[in-house]
PDB file of N, CA and C in Angstrom:
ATOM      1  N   UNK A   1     -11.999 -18.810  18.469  1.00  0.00           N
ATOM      2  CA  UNK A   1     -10.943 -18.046  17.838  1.00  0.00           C
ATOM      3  C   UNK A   1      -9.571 -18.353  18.440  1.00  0.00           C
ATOM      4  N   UNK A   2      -9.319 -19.054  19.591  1.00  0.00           N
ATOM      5  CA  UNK A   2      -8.081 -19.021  20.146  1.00  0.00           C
ATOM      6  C   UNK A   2      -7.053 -20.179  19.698  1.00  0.00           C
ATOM      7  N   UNK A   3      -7.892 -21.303  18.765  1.00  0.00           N
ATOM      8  CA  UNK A   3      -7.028 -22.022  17.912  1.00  0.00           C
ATOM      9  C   UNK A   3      -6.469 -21.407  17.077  1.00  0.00           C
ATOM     10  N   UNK A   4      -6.987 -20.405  16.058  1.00  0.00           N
ATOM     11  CA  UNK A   4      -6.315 -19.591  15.020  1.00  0.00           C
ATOM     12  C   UNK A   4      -5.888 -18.938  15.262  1.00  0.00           C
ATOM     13  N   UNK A   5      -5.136 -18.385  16.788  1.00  0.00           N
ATOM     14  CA  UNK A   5      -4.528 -17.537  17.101  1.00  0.00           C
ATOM     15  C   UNK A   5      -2.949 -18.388  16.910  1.00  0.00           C
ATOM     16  N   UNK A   6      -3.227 -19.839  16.877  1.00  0.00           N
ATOM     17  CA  UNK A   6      -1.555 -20.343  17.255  1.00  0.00           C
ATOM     18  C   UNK A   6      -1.172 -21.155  15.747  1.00  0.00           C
ATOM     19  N   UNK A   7      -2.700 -20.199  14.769  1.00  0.00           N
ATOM     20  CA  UNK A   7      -1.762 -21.424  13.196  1.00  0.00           C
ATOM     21  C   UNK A   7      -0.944 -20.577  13.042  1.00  0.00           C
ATOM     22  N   UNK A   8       0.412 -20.235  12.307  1.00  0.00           N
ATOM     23  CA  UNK A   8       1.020 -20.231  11.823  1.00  0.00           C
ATOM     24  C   UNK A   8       0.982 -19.161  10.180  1.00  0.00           C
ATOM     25  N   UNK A   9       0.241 -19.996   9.213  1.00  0.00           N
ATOM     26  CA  UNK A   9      -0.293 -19.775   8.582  1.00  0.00           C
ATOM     27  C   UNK A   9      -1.443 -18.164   8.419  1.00  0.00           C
ATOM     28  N   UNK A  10      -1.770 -18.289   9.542  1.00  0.00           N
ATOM     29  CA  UNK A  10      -2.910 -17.311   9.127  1.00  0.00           C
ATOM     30  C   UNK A  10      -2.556 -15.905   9.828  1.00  0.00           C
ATOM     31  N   UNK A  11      -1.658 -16.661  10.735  1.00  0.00           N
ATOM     32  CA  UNK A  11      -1.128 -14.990  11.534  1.00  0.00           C
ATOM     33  C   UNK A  11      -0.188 -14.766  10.380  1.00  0.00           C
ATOM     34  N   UNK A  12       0.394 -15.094   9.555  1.00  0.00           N
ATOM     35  CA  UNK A  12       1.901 -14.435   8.829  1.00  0.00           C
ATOM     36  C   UNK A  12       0.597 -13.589   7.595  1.00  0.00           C
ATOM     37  N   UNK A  13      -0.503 -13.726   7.350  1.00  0.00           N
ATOM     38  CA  UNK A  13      -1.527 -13.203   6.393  1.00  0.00           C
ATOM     39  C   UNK A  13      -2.129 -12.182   6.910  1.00  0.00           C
ATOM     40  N   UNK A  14      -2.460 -12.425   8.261  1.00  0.00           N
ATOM     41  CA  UNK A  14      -3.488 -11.083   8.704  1.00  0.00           C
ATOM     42  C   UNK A  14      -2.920 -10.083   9.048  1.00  0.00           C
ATOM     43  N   UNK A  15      -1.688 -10.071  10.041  1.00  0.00           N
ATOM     44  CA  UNK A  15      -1.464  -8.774  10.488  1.00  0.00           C
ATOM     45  C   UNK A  15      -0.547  -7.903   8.925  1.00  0.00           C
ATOM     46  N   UNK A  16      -0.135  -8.503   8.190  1.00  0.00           N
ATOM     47  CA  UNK A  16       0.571  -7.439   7.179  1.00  0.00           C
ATOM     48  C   UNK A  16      -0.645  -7.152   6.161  1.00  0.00           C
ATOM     49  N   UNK A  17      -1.615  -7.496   6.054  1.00  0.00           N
ATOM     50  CA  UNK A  17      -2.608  -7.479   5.269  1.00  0.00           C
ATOM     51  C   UNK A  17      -3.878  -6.477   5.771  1.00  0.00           C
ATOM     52  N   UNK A  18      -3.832  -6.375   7.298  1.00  0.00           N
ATOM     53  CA  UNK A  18      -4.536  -5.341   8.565  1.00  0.00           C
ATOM     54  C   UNK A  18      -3.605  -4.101   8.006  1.00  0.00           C
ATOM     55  N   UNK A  19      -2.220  -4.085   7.810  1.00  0.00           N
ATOM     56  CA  UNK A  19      -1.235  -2.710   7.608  1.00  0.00           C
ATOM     57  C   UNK A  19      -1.773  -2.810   6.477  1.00  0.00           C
ATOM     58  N   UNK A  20      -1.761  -3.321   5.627  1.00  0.00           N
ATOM     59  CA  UNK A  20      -1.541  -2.856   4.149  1.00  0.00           C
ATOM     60  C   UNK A  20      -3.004  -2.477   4.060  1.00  0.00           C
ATOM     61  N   UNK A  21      -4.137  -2.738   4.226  1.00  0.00           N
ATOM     62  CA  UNK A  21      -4.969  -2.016   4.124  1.00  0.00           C
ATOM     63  C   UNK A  21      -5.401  -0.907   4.821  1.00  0.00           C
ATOM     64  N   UNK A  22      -4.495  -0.950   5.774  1.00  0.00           N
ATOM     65  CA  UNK A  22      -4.668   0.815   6.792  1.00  0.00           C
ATOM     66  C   UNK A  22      -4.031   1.586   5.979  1.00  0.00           C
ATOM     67  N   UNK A  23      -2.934   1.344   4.798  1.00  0.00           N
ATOM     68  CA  UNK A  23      -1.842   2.245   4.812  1.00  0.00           C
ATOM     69  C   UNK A  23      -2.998   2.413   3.070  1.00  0.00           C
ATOM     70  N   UNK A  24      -3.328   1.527   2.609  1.00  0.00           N
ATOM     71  CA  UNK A  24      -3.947   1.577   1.363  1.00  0.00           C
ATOM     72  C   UNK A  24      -5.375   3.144   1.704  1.00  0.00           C
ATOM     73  N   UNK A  25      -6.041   2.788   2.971  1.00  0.00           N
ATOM     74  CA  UNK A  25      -6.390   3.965   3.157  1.00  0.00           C
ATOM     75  C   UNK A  25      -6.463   5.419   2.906  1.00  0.00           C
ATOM     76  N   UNK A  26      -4.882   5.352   3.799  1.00  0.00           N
ATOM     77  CA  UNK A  26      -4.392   6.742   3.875  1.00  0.00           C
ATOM     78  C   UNK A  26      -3.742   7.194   2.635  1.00  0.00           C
ATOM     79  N   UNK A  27      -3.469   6.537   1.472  1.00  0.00           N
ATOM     80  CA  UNK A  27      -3.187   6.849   0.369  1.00  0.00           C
ATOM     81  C   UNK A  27      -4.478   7.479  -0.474  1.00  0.00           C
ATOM     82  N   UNK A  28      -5.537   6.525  -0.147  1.00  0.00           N
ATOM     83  CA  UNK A  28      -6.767   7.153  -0.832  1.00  0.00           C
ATOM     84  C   UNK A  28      -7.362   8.649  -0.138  1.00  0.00           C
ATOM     85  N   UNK A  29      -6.851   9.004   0.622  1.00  0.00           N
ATOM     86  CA  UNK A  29      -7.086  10.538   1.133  1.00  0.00           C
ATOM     87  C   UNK A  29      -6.559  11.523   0.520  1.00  0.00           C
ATOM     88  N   UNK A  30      -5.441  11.344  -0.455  1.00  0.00           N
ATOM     89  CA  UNK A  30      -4.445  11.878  -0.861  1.00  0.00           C
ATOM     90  C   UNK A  30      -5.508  12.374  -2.124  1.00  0.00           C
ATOM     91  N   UNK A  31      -5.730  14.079  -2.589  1.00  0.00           N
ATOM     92  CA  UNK A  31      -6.641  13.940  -3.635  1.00  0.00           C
ATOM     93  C   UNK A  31      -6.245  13.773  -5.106  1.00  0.00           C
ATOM     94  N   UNK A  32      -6.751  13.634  -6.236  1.00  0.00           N
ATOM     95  CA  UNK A  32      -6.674  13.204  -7.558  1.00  0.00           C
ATOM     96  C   UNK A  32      -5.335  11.194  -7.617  1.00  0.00           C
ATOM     97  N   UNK A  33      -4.476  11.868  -7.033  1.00  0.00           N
ATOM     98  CA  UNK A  33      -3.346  10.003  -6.943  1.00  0.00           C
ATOM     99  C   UNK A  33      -3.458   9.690  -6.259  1.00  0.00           C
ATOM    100  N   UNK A  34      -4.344   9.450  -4.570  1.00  0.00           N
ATOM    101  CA  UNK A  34      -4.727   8.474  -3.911  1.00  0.00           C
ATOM    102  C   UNK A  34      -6.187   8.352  -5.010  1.00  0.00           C
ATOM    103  N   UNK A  35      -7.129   8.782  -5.079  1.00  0.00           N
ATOM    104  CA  UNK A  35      -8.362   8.409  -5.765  1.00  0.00           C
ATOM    105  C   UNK A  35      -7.745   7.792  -6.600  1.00  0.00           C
ATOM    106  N   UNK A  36      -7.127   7.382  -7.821  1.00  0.00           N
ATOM    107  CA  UNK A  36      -6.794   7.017  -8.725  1.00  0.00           C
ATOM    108  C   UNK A  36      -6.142   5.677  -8.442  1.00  0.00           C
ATOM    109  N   UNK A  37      -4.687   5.614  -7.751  1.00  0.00           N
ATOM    110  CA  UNK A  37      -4.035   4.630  -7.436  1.00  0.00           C
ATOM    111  C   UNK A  37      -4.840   3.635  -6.157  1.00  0.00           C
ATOM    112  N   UNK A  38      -5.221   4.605  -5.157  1.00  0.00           N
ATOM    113  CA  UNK A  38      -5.867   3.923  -3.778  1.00  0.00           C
ATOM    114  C   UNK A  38      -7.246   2.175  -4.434  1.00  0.00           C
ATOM    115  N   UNK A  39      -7.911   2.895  -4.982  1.00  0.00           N
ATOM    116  CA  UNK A  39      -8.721   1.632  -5.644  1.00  0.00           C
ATOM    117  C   UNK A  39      -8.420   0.487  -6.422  1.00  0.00           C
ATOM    118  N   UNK A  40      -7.356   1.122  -7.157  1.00  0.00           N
ATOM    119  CA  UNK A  40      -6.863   0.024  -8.146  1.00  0.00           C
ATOM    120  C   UNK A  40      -5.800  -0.692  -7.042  1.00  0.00           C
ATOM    121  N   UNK A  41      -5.032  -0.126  -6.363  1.00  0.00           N
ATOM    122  CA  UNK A  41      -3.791  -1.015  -5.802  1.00  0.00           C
ATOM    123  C   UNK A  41      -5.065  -1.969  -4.787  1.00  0.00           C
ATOM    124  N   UNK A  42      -6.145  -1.189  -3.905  1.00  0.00           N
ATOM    125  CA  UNK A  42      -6.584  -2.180  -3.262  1.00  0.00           C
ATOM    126  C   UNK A  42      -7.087  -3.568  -3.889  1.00  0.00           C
ATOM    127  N   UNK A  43      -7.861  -3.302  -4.677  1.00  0.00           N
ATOM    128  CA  UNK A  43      -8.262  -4.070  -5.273  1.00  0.00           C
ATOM    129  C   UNK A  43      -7.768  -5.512  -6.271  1.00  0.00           C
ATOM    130  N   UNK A  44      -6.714  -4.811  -6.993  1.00  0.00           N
ATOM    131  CA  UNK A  44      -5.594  -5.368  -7.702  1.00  0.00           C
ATOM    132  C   UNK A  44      -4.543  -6.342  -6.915  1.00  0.00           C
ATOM    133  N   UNK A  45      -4.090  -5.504  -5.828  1.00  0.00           N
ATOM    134  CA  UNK A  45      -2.882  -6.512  -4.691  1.00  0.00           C
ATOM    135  C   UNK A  45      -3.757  -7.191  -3.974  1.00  0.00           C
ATOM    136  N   UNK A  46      -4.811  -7.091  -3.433  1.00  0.00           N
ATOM    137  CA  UNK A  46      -5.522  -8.133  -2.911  1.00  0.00           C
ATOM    138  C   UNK A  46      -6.097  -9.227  -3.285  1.00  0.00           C
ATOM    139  N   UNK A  47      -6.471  -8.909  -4.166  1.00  0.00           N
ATOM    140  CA  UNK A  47      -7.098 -10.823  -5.041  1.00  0.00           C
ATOM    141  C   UNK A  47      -5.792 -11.015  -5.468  1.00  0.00           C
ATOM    142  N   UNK A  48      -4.539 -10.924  -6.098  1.00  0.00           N
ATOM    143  CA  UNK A  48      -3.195 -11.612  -6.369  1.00  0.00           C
ATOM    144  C   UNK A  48      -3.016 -12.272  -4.683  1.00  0.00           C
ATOM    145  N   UNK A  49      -2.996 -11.169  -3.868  1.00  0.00           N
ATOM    146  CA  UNK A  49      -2.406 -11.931  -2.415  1.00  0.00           C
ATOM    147  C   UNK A  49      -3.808 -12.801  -2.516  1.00  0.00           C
ATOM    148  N   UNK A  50      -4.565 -12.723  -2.409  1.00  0.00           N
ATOM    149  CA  UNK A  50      -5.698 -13.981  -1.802  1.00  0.00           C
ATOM    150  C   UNK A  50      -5.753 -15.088  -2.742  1.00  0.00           C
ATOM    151  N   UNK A  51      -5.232 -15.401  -4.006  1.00  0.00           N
ATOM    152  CA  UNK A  51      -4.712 -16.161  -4.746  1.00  0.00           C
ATOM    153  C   UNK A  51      -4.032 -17.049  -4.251  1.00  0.00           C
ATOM    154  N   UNK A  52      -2.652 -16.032  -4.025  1.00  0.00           N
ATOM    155  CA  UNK A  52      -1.868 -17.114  -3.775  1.00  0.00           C
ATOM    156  C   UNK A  52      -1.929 -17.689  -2.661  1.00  0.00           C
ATOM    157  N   UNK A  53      -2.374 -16.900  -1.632  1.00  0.00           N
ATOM    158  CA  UNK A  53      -2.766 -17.366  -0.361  1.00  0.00           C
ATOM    159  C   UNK A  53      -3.828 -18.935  -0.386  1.00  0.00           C
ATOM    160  N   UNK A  54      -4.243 -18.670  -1.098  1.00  0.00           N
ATOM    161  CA  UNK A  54      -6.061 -19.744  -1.215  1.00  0.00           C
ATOM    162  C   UNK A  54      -4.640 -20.874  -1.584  1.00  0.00           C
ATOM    163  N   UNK A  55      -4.092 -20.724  -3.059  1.00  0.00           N
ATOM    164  CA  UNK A  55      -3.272 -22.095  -3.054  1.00  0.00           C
ATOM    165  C   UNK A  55      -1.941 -22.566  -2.057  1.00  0.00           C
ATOM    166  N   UNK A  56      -2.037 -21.913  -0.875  1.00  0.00           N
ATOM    167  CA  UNK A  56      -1.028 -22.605   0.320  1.00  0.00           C
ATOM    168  C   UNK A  56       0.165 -21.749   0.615  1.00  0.00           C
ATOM    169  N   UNK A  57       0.323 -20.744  -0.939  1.00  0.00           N
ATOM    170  CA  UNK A  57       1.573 -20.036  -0.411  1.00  0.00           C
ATOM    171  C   UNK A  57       1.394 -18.980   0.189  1.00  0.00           C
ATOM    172  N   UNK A  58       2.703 -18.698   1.068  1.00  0.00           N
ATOM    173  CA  UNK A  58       3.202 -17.554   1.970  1.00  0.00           C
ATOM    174  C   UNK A  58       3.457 -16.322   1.088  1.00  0.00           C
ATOM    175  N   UNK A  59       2.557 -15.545   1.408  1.00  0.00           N
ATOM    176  CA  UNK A  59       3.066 -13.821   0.612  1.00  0.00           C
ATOM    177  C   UNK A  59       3.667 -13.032   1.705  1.00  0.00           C
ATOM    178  N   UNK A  60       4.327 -12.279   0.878  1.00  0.00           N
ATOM    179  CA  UNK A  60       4.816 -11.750   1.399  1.00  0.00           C
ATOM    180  C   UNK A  60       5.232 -10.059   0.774  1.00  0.00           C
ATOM    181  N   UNK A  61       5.073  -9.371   1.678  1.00  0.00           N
ATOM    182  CA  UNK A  61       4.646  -7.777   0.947  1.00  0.00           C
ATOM    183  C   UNK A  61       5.569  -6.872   1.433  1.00  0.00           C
ATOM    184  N   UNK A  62       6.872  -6.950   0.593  1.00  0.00           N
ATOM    185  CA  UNK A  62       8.024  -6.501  -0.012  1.00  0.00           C
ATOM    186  C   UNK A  62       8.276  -5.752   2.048  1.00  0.00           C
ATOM    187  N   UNK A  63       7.968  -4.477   1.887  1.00  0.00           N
ATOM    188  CA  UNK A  63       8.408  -3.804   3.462  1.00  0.00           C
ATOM    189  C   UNK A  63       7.541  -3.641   4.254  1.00  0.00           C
ATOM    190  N   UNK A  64       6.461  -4.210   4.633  1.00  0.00           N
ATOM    191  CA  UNK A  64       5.292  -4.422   5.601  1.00  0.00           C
ATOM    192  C   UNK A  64       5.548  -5.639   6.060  1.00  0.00           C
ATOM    193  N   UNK A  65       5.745  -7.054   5.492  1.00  0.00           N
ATOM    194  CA  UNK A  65       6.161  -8.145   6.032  1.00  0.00           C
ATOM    195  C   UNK A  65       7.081  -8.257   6.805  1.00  0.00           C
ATOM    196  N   UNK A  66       8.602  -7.325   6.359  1.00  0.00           N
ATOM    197  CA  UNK A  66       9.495  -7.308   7.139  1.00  0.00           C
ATOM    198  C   UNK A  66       9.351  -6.059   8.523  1.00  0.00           C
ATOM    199  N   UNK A  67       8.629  -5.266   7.833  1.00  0.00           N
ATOM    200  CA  UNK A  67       8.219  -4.550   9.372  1.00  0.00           C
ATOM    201  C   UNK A  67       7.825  -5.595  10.549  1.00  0.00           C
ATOM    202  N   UNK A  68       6.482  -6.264   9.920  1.00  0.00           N
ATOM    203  CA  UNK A  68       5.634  -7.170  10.910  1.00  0.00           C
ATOM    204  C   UNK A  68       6.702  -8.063  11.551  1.00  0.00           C
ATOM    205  N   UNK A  69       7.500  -8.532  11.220  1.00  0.00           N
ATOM    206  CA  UNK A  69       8.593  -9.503  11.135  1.00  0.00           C
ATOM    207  C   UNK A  69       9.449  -8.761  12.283  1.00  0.00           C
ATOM    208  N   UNK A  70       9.828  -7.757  12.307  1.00  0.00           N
ATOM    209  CA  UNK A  70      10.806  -7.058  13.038  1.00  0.00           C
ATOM    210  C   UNK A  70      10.235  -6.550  14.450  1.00  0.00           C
ATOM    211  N   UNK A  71       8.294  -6.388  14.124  1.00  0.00           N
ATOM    212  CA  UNK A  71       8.064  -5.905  15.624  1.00  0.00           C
ATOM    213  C   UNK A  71       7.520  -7.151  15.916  1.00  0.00           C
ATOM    214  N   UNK A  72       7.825  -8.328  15.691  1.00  0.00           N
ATOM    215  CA  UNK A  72       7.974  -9.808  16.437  1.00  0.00           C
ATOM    216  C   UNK A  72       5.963 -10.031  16.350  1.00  0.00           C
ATOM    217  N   UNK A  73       5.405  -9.396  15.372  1.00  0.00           N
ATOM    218  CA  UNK A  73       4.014  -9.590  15.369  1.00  0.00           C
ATOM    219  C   UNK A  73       3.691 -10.833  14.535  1.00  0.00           C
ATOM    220  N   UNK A  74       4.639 -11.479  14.055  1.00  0.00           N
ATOM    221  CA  UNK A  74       4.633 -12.837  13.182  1.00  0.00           C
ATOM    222  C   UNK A  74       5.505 -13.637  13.609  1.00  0.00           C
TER     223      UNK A  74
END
C-alpha cells in the first residue's frame, strides 16, 4: 500500500470521496428527505464520479474538494 500512498491520482479520489460518503450518511439519518434523497444521491453521484474517474479524469466535488484541498489532505 505505500506506493499508492504517493500516486497522485488516487489520493485527489479517496479522501473527498471518504467525506462525501460520511456526509452522504448523515443525511440519510435525517427522516422521510434523508431516506429519500440519501440513496439516490449515493448511488447516482457515485457511478457518474467512478465514470469519470475509470476514464482518467480528475473529479472534483464542488465544496468537499476544496475543503480537502485547503486542509492540505490532497
Amino acid at each position: 500500500m505505500e506506493d499508492k500512498k504517493n500516486r497522485p491520482f488516487l489520493k485527489h479520489h479517496a479522501v473527498p470521496t471518504l467525506i462525501e460518503g460520511i456526509i452522504l450518511w448523515i443525511i440519510m439519518i435525517i427522516p422521510v428527505v434523508g431516506w429519500i434523497l440519501g440513496p439516490i444521491g449515493l448511488i447516482v453521484i457515485n457511478i457518474l464520479m467512478g465514470i469519470k474517474a475509470y476514464k482518467g479524469e480528475y473529479v472534483n466535488i464542488p465544496v468537499i474538494t476544496n475543503f480537502c484541498k485547503n486542509q492540505n489532505w490532497i
